[in-house]
Protein backbone atom coordinates (compact mmCIF):
# COMPACT_ATOMS: atom_id res chain seq x y z
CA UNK A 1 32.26 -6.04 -11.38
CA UNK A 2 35.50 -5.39 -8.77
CA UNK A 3 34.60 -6.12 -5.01
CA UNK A 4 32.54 -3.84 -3.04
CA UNK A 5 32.65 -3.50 0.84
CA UNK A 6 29.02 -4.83 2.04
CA UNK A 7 28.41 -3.87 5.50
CA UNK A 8 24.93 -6.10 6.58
CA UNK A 9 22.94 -3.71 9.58
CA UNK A 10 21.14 -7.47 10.95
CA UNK A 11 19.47 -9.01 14.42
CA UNK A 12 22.19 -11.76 16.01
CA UNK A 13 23.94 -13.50 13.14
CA UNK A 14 24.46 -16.33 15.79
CA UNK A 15 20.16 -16.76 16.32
CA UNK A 16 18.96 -17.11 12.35
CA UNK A 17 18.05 -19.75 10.60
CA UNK A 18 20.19 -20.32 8.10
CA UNK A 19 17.83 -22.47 6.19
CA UNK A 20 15.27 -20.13 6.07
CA UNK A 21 16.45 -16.38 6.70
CA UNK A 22 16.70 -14.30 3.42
CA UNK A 23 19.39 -12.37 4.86
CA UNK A 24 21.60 -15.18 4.91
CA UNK A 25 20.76 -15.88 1.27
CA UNK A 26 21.75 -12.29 0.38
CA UNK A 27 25.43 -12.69 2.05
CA UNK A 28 26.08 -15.91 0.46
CA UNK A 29 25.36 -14.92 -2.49
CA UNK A 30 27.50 -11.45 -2.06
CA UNK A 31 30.28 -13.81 -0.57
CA UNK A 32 30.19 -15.93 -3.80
CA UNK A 33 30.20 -12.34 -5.81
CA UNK A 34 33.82 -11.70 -3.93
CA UNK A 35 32.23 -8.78 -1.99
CA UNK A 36 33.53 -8.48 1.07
CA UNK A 37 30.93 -8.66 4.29
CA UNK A 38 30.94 -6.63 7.54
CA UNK A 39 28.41 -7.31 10.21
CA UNK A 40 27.22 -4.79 12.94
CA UNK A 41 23.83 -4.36 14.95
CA UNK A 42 22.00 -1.45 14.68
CA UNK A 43 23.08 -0.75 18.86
CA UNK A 44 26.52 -0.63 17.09
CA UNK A 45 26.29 2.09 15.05
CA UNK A 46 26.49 5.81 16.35
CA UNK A 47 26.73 9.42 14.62
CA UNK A 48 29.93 11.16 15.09
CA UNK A 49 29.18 14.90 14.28
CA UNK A 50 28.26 14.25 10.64
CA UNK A 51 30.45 10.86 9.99
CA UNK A 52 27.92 7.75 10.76
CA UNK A 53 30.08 5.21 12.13
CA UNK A 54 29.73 1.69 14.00
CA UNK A 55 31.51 -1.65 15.24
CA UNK A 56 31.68 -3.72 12.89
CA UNK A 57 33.34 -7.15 11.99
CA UNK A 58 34.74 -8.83 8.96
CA UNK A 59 32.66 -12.12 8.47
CA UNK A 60 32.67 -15.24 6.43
CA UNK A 61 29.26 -17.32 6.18
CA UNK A 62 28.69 -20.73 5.07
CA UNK A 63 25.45 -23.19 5.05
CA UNK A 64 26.53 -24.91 8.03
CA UNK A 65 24.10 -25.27 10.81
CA UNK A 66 25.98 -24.71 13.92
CA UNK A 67 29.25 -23.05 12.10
CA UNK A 68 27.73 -20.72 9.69
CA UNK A 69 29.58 -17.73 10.48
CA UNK A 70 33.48 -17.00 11.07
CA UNK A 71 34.20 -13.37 12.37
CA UNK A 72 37.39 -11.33 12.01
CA UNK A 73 38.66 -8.65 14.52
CA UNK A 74 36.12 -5.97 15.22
CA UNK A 75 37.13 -2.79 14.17
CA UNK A 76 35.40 1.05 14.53
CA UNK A 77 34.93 2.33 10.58
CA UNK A 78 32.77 5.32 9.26
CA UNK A 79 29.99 3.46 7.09
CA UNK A 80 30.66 6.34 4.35
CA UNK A 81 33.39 4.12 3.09
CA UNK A 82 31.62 0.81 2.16
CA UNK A 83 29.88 0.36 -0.95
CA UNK A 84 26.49 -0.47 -0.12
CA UNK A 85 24.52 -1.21 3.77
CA UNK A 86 22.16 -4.02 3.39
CA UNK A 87 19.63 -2.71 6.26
CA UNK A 88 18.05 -5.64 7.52
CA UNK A 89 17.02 -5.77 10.88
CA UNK A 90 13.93 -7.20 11.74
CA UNK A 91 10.91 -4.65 13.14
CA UNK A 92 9.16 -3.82 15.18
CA UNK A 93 9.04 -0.83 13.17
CA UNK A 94 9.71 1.23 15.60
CA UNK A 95 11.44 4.57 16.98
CA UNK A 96 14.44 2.69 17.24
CA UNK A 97 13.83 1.58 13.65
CA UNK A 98 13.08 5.03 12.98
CA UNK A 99 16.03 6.63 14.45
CA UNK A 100 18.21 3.73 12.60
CA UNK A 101 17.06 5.22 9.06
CA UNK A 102 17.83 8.84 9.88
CA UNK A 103 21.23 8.10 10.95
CA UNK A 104 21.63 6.07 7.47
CA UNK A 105 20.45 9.30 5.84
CA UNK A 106 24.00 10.64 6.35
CA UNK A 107 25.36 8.12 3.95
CA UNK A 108 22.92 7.45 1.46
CA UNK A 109 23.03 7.71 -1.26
CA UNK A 110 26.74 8.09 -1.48
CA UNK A 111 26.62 4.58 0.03
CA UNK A 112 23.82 2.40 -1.50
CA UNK A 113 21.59 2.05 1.35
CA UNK A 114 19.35 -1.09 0.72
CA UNK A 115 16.35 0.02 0.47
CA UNK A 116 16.53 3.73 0.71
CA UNK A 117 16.18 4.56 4.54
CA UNK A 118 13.70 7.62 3.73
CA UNK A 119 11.87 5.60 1.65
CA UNK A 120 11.51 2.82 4.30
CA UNK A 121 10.71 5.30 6.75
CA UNK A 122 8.39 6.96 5.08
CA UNK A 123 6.54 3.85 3.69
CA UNK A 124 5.64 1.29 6.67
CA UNK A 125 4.44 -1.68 5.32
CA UNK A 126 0.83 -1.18 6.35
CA UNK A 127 0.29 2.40 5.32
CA UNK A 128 2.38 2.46 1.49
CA UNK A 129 -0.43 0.03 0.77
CA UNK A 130 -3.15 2.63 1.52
CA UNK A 131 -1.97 4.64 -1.77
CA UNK A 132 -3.29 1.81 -3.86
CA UNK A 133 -7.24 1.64 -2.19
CA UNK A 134 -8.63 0.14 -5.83
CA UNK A 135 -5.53 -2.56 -4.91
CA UNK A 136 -6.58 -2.83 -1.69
CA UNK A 137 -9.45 -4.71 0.72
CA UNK A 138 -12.10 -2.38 2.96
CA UNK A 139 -9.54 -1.28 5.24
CA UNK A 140 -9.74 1.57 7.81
CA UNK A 141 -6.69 3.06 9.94
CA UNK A 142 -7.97 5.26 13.13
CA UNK A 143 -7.83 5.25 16.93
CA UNK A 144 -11.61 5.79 16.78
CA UNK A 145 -13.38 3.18 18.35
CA UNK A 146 -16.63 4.53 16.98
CA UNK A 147 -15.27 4.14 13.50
CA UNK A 148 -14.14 0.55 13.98
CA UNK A 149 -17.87 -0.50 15.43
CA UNK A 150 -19.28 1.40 12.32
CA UNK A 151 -16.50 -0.58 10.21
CA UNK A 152 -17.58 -4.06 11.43
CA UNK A 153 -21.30 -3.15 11.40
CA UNK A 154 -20.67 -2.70 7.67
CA UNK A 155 -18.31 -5.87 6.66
CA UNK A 156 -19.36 -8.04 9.57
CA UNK A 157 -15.93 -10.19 9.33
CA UNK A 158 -13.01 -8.27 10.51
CA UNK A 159 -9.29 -8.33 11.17
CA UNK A 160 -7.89 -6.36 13.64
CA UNK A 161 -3.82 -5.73 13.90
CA UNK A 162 -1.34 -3.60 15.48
CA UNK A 163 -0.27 -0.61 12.12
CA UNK A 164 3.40 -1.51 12.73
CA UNK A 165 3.21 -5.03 13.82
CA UNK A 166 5.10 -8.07 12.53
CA UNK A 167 5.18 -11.57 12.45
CA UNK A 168 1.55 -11.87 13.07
CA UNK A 169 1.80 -11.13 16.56
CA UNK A 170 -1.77 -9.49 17.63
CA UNK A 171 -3.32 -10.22 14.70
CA UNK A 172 -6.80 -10.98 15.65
CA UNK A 173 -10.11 -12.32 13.22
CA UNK A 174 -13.33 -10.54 15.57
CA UNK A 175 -16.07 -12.62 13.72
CA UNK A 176 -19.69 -11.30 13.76
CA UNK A 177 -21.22 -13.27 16.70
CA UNK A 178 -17.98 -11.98 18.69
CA UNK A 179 -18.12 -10.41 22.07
CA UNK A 180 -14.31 -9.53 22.82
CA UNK A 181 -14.09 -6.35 20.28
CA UNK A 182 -14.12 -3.70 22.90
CA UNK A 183 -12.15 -5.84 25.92
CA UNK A 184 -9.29 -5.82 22.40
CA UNK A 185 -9.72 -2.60 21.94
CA UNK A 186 -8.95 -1.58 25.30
CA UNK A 187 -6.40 -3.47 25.18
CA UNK A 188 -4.62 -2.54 22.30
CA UNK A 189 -4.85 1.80 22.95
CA UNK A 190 -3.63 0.68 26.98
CA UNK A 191 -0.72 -1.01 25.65
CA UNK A 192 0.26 1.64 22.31
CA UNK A 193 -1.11 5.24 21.60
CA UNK A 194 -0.73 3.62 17.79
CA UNK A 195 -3.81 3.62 15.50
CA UNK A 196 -5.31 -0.15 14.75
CA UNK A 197 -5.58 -1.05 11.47
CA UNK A 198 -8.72 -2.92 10.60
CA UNK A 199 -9.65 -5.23 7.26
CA UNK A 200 -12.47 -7.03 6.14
CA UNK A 201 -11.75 -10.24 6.35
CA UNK A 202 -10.83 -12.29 3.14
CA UNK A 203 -11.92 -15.73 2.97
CA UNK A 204 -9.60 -16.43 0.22
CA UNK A 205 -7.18 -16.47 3.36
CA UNK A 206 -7.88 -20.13 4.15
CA UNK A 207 -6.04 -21.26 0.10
CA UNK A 208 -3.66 -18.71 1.41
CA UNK A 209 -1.54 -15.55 1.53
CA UNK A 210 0.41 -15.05 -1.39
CA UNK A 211 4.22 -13.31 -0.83
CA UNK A 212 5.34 -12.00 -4.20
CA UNK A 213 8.78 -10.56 -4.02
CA UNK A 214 9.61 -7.85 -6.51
CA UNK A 215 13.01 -6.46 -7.18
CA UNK A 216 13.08 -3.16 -8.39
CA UNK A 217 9.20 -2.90 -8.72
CA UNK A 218 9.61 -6.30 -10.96
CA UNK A 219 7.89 -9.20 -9.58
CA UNK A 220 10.54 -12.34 -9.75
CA UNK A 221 9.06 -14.95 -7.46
CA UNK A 222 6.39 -16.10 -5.45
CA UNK A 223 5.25 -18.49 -2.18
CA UNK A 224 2.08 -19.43 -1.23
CA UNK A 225 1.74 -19.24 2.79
CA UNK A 226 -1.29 -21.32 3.52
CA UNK A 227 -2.76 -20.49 7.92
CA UNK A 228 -2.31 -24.06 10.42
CA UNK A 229 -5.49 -25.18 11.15
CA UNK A 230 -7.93 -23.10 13.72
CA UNK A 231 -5.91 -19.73 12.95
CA UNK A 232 -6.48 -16.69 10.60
CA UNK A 233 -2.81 -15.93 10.37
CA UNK A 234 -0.48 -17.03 7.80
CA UNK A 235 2.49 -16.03 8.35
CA UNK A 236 5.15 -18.49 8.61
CA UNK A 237 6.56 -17.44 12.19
CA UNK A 238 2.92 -18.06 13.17
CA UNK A 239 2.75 -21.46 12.00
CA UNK A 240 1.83 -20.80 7.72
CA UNK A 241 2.58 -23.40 5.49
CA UNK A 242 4.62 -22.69 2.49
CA UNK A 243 3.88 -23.90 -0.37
CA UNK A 244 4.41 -23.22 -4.37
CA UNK A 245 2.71 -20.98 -6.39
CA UNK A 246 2.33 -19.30 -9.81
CA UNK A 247 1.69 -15.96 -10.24
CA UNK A 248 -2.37 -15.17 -11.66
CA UNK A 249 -3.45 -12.49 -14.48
CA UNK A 250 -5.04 -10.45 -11.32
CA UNK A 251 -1.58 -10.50 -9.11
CA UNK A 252 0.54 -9.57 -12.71
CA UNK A 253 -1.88 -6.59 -12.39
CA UNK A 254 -1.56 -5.59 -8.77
CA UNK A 255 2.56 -5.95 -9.43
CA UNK A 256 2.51 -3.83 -12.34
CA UNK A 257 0.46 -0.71 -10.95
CA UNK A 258 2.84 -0.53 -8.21
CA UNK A 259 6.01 -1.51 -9.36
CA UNK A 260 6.89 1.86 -10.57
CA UNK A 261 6.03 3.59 -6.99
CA UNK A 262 8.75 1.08 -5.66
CA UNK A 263 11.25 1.75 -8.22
CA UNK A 264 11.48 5.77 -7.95
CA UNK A 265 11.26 5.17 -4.28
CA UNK A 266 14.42 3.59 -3.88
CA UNK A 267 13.02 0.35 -2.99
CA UNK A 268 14.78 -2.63 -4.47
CA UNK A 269 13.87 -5.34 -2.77
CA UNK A 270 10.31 -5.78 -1.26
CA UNK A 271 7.61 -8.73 -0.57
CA UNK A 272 4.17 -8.04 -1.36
CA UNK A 273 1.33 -9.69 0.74
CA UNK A 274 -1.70 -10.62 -1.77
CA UNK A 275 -5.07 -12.45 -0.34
CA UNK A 276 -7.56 -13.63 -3.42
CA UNK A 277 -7.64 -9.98 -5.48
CA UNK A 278 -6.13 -7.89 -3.09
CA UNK A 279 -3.32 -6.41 -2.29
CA UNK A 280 -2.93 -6.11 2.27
CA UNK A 281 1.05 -5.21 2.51
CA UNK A 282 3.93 -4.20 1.08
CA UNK A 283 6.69 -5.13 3.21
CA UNK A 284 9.69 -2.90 2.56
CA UNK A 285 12.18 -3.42 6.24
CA UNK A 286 13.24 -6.93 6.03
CA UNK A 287 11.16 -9.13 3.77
CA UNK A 288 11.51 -12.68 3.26
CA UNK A 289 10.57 -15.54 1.55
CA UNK A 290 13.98 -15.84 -0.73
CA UNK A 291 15.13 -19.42 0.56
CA UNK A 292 11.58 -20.97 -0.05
CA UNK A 293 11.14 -19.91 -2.89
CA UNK A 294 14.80 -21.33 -4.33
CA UNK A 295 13.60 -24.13 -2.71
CA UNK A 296 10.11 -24.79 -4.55
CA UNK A 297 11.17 -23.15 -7.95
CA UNK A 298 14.95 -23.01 -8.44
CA UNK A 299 15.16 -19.19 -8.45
CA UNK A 300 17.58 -17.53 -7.45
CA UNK A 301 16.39 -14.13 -6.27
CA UNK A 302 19.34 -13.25 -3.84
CA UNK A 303 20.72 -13.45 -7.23
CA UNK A 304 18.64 -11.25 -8.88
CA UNK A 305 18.82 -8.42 -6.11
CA UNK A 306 22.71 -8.24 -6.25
CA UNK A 307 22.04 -7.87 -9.63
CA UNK A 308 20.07 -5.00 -9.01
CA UNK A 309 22.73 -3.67 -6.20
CA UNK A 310 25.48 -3.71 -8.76
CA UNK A 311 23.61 -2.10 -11.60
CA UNK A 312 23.07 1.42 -9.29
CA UNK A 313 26.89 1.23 -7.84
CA UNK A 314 28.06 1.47 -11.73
């Protein structure tokens, strides 16, 4: 395929960890593709009348910790001529985040946004997964604290978590003998007028939480993220310990009955979050999870999502 202009909407290139950030994997493997790269943050990037334009600059990456990136001269293009915008900024999914995929909206699909801004928009990790309930734990999204009491009155165990969180950051386990529901409750509606989102909690957590990462509604490759010791969470910027994994019969399943969903939506590269049988998340904004899985099975899904990029430019 000839060279297409790949402009890469990211957080700091300077602050990632190269031997971990999927992002990184993706321009490498664009770089060794010929593609050309172009970097800009999303503050960088403004609507001109109808032309969506931003700052951007030419950049070289290598797996080099300390020297991984070499920028050229920053120059002021309109984003309708590159090929494809890799949108990858991290949430918090946000009205900044928000505003970011409107603005793309003035491109796409002319320019292959990656993934489709309206569909990201429109399907936040925590609520797409509420189309699938037979997929899905007990889960309830409300502001009504009435509702949550009745909710863990029912299923005893619960998790608690911001709806557009990330990271695990204020994700909390409220156990049955626990007094500090309503003190986190206050807490959360004084701080956001967001809805909570609240889950039974899965014991299956403590073998782990399984991130499946399907391209083009096709599950490719998987990680096993197994919680530190005293905490519920396993996410790996909370301390979860990857580890490898094989995909089971029931997972196959859960990929399968919403693969297609992720397909017509534009969506082609997203990480599923799986606990025993159940499917909690589908991240869509900036999943991860590429580098670890090269590292425990030799795939190369950065690979297999250019792959997908080049088959929709043509």
């Amino acid at each position: 395929m000839s060279s297409l202009k790949v402009a890469v909407q990211m957080d700091p290139l300077h602050a990632i960890d190269i031997t971990a950030d999927s992002t990184f994997a993706l321009m490498l493997e664009a770089q060794h593709r010929g593609h050309s790269l172009f970097y800009y943050e999303v503050p960088h990037m403004w609507l001109d009348g109808a032309a969506l334009k931003a700052r951007v600059k030419p950049v070289r990456v290598k797996p080099v910790p300390g020297a991984h990136h070499e920028f050229g001269a920053e120059e002021i293009t309109d984003l309708a001529a590159m090929d494809v915008v890799l949108m990858r900024q991290d949430p918090p999914f946000d009205m900044a985040y928000i505003t970011a995929t409107h603005l793309l909206e003035h491109i796409h699909p002319h320019t292959l946004v990656v993934n489709d801004p309206k569909s990201v928009r429109n399907a936040p990790e925590k609520l797409l997964v509420t189309h699938f309930p037979a997929l899905m734990p007990p889960t309830l999204v409300t502001w009504d604290r009435a509702a949550i009491r009745e909710f863990r009155a029912r299923h005893q165990d619960i998790i608690v978590k911001p709806l557009f969180g990330n990271g695990g950051i204020g994700v909390f386990r409220i156990k049955p003998d626990d007094e500090n529901l309503g003190s986190l409750l206050d807490m959360f509606f004084a701080a956001s007028r967001e809805p909570l989102m609240v889950q039974r909690y899965e014991p299956a957590v403590r073998a782990g939480d399984k991130r499946i990462i399907l391209v083009d509604g096709e599950a490719l490759g998987a990680l096993n993220r197994v919680p530190a010791a005293g905490d519920s969470r396993s996410n790996m910027h909370a301390g979860g310990r990857p580890e490898p994994t094989k995909l089971t019969p029931r997972e196959r399943e859960i990929c399968e009955a919403i693969g297609p969903t992720l397909r017509a939506q534009g969506l082609i590269f997203t990480g599923i979050d799986v606990i025993g049988d159940y499917l909690t998340e589908i991240n869509v904004t900036s999943p991860t999870g590429l580098q670890q899985i090269a590292r425990f099975d030799g795939v190369n899904l950065a690979a297999s999502i250019w792959d997908a990029i080049e088959a929709k430019r043509g």
